[in-house]
C-alpha atoms as a PDB file:
ATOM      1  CA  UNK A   1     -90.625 -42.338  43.000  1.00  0.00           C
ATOM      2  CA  UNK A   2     -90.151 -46.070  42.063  1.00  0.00           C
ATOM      3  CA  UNK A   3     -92.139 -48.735  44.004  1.00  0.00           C
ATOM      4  CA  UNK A   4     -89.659 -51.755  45.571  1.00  0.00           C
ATOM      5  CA  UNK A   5     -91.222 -55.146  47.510  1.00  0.00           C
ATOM      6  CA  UNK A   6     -88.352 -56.368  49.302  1.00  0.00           C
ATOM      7  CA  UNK A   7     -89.240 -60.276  50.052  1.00  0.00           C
ATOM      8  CA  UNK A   8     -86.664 -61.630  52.244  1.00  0.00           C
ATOM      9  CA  UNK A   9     -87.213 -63.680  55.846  1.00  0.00           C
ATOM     10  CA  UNK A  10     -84.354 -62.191  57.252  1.00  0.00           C
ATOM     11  CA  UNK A  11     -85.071 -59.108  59.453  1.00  0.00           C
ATOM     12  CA  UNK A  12     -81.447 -57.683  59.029  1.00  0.00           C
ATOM     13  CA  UNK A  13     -81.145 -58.360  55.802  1.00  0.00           C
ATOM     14  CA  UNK A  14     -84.586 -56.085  54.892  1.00  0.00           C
ATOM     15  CA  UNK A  15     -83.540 -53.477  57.022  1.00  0.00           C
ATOM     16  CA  UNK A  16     -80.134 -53.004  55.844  1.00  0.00           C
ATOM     17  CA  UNK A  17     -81.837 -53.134  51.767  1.00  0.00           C
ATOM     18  CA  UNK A  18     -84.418 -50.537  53.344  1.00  0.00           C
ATOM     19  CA  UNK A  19     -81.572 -48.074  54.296  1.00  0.00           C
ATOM     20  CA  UNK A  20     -80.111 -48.574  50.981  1.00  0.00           C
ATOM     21  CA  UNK A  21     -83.489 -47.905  48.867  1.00  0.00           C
ATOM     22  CA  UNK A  22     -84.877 -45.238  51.125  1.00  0.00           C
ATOM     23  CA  UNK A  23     -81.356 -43.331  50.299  1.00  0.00           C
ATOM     24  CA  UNK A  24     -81.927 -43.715  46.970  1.00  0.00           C
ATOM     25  CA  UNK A  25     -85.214 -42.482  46.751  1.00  0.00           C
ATOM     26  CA  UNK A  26     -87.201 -45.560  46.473  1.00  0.00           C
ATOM     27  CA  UNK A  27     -90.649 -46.360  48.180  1.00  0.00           C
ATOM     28  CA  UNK A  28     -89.790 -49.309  49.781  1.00  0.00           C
ATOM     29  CA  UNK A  29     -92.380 -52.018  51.533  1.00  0.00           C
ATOM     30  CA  UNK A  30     -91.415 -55.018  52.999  1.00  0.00           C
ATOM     31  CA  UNK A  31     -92.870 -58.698  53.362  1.00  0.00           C
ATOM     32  CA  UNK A  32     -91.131 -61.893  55.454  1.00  0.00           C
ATOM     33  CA  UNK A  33     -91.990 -64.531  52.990  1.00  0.00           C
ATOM     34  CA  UNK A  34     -93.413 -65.215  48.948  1.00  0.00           C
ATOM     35  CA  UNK A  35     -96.952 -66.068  50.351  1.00  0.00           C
ATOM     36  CA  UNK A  36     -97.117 -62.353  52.304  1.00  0.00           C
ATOM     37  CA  UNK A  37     -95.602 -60.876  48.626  1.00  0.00           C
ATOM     38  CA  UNK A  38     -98.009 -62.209  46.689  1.00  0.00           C
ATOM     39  CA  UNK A  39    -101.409 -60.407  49.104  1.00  0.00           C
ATOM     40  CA  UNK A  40     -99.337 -57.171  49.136  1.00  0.00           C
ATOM     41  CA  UNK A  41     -99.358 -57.156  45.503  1.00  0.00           C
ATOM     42  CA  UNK A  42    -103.015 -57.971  44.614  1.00  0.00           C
ATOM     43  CA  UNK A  43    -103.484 -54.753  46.866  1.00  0.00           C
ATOM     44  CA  UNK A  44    -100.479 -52.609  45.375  1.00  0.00           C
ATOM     45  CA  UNK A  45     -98.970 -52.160  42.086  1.00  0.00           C
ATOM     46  CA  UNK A  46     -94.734 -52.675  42.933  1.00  0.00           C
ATOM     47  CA  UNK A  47     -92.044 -51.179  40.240  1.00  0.00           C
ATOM     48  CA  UNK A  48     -89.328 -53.575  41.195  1.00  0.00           C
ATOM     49  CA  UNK A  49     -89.678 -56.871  43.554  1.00  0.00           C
ATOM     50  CA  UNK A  50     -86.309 -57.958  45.429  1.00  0.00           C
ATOM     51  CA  UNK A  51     -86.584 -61.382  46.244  1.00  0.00           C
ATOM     52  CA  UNK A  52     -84.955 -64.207  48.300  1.00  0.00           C
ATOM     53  CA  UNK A  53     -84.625 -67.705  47.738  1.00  0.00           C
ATOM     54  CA  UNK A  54     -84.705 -69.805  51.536  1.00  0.00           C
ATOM     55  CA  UNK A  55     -88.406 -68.688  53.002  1.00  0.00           C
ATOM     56  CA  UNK A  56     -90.444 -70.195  55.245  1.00  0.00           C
ATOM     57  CA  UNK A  57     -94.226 -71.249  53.751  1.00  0.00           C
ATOM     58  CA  UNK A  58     -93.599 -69.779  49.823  1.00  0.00           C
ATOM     59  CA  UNK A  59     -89.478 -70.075  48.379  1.00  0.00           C
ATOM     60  CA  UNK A  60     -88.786 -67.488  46.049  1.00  0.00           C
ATOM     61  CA  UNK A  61     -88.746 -69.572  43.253  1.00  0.00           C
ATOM     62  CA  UNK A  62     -92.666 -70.782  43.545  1.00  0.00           C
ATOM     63  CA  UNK A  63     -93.184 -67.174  44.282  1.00  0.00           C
ATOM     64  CA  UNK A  64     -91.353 -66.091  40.881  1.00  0.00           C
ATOM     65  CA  UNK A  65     -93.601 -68.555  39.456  1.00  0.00           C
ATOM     66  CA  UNK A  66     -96.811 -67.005  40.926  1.00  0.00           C
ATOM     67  CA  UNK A  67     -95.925 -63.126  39.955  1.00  0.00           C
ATOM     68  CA  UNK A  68     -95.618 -64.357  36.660  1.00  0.00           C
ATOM     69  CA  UNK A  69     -98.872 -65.376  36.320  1.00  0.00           C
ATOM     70  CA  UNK A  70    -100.306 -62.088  36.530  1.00  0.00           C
ATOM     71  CA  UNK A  71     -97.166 -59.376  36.445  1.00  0.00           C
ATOM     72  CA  UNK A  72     -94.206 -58.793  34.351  1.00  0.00           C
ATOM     73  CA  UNK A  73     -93.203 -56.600  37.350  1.00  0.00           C
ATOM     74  CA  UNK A  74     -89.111 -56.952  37.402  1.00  0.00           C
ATOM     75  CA  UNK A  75     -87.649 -59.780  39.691  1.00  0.00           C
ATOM     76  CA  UNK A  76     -84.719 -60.287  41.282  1.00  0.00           C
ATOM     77  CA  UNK A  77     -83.425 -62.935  43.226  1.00  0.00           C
ATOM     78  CA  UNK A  78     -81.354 -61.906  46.121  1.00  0.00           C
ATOM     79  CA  UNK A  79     -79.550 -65.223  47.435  1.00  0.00           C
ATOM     80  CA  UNK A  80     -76.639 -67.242  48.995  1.00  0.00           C
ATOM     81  CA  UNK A  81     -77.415 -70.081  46.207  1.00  0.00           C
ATOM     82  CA  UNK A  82     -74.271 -69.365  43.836  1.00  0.00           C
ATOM     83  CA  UNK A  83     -75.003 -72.592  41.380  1.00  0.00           C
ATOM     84  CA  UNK A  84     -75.683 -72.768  38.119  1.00  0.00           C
ATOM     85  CA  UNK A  85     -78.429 -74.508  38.403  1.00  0.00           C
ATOM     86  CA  UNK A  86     -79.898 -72.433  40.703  1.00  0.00           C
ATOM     87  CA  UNK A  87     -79.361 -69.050  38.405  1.00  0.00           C
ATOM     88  CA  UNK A  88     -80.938 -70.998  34.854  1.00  0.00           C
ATOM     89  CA  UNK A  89     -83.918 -72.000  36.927  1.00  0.00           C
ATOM     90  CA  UNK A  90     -84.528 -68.289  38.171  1.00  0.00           C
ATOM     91  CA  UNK A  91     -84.031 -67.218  34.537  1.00  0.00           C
ATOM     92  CA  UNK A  92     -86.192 -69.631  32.921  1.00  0.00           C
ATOM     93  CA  UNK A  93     -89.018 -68.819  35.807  1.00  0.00           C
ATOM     94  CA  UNK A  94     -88.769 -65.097  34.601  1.00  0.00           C
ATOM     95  CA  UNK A  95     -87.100 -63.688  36.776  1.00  0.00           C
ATOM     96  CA  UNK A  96     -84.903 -60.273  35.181  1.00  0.00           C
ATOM     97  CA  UNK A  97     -81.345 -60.721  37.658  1.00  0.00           C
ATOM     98  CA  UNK A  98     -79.772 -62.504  40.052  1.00  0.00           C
ATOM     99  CA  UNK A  99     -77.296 -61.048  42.282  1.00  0.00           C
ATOM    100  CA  UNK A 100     -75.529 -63.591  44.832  1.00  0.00           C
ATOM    101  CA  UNK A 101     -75.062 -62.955  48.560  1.00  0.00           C
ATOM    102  CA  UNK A 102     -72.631 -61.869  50.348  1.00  0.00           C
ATOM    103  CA  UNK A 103     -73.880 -59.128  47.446  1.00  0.00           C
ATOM    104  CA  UNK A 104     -71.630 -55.738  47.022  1.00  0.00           C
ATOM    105  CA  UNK A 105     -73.717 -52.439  48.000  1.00  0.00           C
ATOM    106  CA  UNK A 106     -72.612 -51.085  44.910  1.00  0.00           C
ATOM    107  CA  UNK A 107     -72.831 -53.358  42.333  1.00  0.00           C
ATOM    108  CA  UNK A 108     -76.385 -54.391  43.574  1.00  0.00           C
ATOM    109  CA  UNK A 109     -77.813 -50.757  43.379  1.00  0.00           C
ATOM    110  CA  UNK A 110     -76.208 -50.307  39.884  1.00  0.00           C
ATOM    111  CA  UNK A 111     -78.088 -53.297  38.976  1.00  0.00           C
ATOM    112  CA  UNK A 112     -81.858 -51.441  40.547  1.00  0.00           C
ATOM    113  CA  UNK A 113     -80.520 -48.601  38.580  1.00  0.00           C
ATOM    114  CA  UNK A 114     -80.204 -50.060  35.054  1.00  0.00           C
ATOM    115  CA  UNK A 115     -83.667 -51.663  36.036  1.00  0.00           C
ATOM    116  CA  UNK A 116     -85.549 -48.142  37.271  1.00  0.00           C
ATOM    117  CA  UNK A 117     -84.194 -46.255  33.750  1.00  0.00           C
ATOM    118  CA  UNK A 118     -85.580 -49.017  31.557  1.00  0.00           C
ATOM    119  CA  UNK A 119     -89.031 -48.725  33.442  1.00  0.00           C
ATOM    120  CA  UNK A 120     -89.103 -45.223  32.748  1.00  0.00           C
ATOM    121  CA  UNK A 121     -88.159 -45.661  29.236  1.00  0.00           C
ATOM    122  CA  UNK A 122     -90.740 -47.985  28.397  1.00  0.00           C
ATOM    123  CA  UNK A 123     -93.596 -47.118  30.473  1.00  0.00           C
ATOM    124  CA  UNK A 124     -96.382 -45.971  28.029  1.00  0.00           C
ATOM    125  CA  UNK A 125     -99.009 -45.660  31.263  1.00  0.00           C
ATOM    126  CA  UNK A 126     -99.620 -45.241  34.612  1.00  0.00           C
ATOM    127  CA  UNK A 127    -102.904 -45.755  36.583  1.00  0.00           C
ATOM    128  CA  UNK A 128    -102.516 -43.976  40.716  1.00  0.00           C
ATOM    129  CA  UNK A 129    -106.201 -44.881  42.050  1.00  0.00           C
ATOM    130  CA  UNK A 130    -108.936 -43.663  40.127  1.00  0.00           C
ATOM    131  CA  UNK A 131    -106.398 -41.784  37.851  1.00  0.00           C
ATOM    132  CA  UNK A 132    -104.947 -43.257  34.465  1.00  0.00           C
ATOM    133  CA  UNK A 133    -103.020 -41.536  32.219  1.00  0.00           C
ATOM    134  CA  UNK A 134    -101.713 -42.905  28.640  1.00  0.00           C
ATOM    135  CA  UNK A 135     -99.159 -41.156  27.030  1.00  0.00           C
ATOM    136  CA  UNK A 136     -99.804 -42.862  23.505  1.00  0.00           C
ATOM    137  CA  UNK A 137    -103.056 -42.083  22.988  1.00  0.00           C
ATOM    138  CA  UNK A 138    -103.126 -38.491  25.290  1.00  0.00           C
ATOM    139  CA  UNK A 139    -105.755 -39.304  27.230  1.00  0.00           C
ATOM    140  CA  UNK A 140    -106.647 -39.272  30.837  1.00  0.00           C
ATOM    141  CA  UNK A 141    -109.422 -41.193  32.742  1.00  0.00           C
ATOM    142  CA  UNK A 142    -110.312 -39.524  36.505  1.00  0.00           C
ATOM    143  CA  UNK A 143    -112.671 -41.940  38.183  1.00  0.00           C
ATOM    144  CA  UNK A 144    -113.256 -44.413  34.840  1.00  0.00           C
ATOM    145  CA  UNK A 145    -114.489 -40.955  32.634  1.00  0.00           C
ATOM    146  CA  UNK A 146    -111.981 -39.071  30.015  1.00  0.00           C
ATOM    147  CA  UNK A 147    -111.411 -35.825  30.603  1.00  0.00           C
ATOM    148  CA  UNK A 148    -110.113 -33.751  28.094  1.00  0.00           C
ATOM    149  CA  UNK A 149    -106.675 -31.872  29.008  1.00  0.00           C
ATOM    150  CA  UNK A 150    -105.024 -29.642  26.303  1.00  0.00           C
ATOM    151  CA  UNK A 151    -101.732 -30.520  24.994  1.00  0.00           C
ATOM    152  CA  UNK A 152    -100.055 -28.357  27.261  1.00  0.00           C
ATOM    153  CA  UNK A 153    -101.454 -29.076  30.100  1.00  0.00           C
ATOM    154  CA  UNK A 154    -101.275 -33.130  29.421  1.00  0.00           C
ATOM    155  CA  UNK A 155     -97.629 -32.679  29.218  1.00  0.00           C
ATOM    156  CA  UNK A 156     -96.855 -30.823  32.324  1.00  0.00           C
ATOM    157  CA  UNK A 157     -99.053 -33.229  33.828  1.00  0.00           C
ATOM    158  CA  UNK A 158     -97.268 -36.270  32.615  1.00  0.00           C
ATOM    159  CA  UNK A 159     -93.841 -34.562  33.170  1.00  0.00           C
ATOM    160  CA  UNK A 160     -94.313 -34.094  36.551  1.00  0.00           C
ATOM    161  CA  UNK A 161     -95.372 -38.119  37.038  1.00  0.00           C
ATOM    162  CA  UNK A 162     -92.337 -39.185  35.323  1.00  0.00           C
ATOM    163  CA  UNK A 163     -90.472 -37.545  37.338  1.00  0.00           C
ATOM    164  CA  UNK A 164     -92.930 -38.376  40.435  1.00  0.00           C
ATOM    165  CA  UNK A 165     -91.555 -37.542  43.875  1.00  0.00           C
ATOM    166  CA  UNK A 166     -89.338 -35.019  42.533  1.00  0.00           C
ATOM    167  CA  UNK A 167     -89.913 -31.216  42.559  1.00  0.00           C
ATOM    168  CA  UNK A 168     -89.062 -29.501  39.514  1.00  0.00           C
ATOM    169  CA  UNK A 169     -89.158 -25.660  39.207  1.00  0.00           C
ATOM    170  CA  UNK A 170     -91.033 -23.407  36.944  1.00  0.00           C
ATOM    171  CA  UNK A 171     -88.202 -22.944  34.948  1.00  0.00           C
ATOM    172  CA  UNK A 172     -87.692 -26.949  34.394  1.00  0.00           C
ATOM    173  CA  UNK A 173     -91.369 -26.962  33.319  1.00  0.00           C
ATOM    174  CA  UNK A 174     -90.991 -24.019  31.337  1.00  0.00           C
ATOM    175  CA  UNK A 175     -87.948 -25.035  29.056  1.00  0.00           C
ATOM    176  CA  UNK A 176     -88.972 -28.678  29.201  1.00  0.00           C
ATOM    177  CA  UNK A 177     -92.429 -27.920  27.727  1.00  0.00           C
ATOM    178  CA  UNK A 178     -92.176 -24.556  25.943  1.00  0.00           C
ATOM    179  CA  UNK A 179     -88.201 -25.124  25.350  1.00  0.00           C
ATOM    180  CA  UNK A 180     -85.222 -22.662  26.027  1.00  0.00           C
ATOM    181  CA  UNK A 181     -85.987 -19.537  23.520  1.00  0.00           C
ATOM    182  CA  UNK A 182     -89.733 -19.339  24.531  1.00  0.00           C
ATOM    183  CA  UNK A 183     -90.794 -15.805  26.215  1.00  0.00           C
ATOM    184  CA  UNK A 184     -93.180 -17.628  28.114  1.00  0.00           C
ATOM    185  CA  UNK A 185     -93.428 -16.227  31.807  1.00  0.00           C
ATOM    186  CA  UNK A 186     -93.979 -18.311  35.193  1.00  0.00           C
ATOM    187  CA  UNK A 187     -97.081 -17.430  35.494  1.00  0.00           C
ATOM    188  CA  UNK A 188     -98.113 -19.299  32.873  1.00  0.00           C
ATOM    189  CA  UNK A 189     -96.862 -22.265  34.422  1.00  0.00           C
ATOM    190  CA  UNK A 190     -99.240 -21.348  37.395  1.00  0.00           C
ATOM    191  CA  UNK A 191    -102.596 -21.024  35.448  1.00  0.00           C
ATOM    192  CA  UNK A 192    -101.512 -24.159  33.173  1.00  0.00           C
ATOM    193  CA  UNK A 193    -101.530 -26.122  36.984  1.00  0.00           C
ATOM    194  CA  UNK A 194    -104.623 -24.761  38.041  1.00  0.00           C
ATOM    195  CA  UNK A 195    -106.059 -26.112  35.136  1.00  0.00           C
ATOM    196  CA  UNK A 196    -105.001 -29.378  35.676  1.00  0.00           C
ATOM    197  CA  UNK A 197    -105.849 -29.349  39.218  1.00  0.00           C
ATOM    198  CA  UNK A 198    -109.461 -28.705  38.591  1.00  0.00           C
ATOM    199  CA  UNK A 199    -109.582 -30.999  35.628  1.00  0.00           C
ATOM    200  CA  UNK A 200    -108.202 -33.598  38.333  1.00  0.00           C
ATOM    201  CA  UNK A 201    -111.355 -33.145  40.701  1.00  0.00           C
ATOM    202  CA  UNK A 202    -110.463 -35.862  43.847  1.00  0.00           C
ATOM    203  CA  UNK A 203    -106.791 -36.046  42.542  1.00  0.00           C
ATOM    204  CA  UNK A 204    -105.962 -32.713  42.418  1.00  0.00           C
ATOM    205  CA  UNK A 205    -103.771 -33.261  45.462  1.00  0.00           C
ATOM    206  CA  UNK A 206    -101.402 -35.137  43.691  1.00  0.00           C
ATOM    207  CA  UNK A 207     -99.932 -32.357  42.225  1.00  0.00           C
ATOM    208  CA  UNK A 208     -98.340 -30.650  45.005  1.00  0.00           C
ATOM    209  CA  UNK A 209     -97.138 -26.524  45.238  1.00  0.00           C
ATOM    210  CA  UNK A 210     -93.369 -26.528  47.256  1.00  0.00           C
ATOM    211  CA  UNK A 211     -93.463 -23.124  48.072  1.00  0.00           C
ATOM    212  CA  UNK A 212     -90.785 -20.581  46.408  1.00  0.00           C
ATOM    213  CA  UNK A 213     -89.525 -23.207  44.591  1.00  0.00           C
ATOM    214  CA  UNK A 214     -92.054 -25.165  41.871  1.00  0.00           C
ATOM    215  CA  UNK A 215     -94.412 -28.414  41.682  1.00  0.00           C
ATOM    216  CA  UNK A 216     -94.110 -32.075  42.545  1.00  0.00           C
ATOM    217  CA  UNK A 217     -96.716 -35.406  42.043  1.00  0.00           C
ATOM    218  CA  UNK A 218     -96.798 -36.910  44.832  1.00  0.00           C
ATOM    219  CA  UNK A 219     -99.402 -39.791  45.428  1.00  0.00           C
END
């Protein structure tokens, strides 16, 4: 499950994006203005930050600015500013997209979409607390000390993140991993996850059981 900041000093406005990104099966959190934006995300790592323009104490713009010091999260700037000006200033800031308001449901969460698949794509490693996983190198770190998965095991792991928030049945982890003419049995899948629950010590939570139906991470 993605991580969105929606930044916008509008009340409606963040509610009505909320409904939209909570459907879609975003985490969403919420800030009124670019100076709030910027606290949240020296506390919390964000996927994808939705931003306005017109905000009291920090305009998007200077807050583009700022997130780009330290993040090349994805931005982008939700406004009723339609000129050209406006959109080759956002651009040159960093931001990724600019969608105009009035903006069309549809067309905006296409644009999220295109954005979400090329995180996934690209994302070579993820970090949720004390545990970091990088899929380059196959190693994990719980708590700042490697600990050594096997190969299986690493990859069910790091299937289930990338797919994070969603549950996926023995039989997805069996013919992802093992592939569609092994003779592996479910159980296997079992013992490979109690493996990597111990081996996750504090975090072992994070992968969760759904009952009758498979596993999910879940931070």
């Amino acid at each position: 499950m993605l991580k969105l900041l929606i930044v916008e000093d509008e009340k409606k406005i963040r509610e009505l994006l909320k409904i939209y990104f909570l459907r879609e099966n975003y985490k969403v959190s919420e800030a009124e203005n670019g100076r709030i934006a910027l606290e949240m995300m020296k506390e919390e790592t964000f996927d994808i930050v939705l931003l306005d323009i017109y905000m009291p104490e920090l305009d998007g713009f200077d807050t583009c600015r700022e997130i780009r010091k330290t993040s090349n999260v994805p931005v982008v700037i939700l406004t009723a500013l339609s000129d050209d000006e406006s959109q080759l200033l956002a651009y040159e800031i960093g931001a990724d997209d600019f969608i105009i308001k009035p903006f069309k449901k549809d067309i905006l969460l296409a644009k999220i979409r295109r954005i979400s698949e090329r995180i996934s794509v690209n994302q070579h490693s993820y970090k949720f607390g004390g545990l970091e996983i990088d899929k380059d190198s196959y190693r994990i770190l719980v708590d700042s000390r490697e600990v050594k998965f096997a190969p299986k095991e690493f990859e069910i792991l790091l299937y289930l993140i990338e797919n994070k928030g969603v549950i996926k049945s023995r039989d997805d982890i069996l013919i992802h991993i093992w592939g569609y003419d092994s003779e592996v049995f479910d159980r296997v899948v079992d013992n490979h996850i109690k493996k990597i629950r111990k081996k996750l010590g504090d975090y072992s939570d994070y992968v969760k059981t759904v009952v009758s139906i498979g596993y999910k991470f879940e931070v």
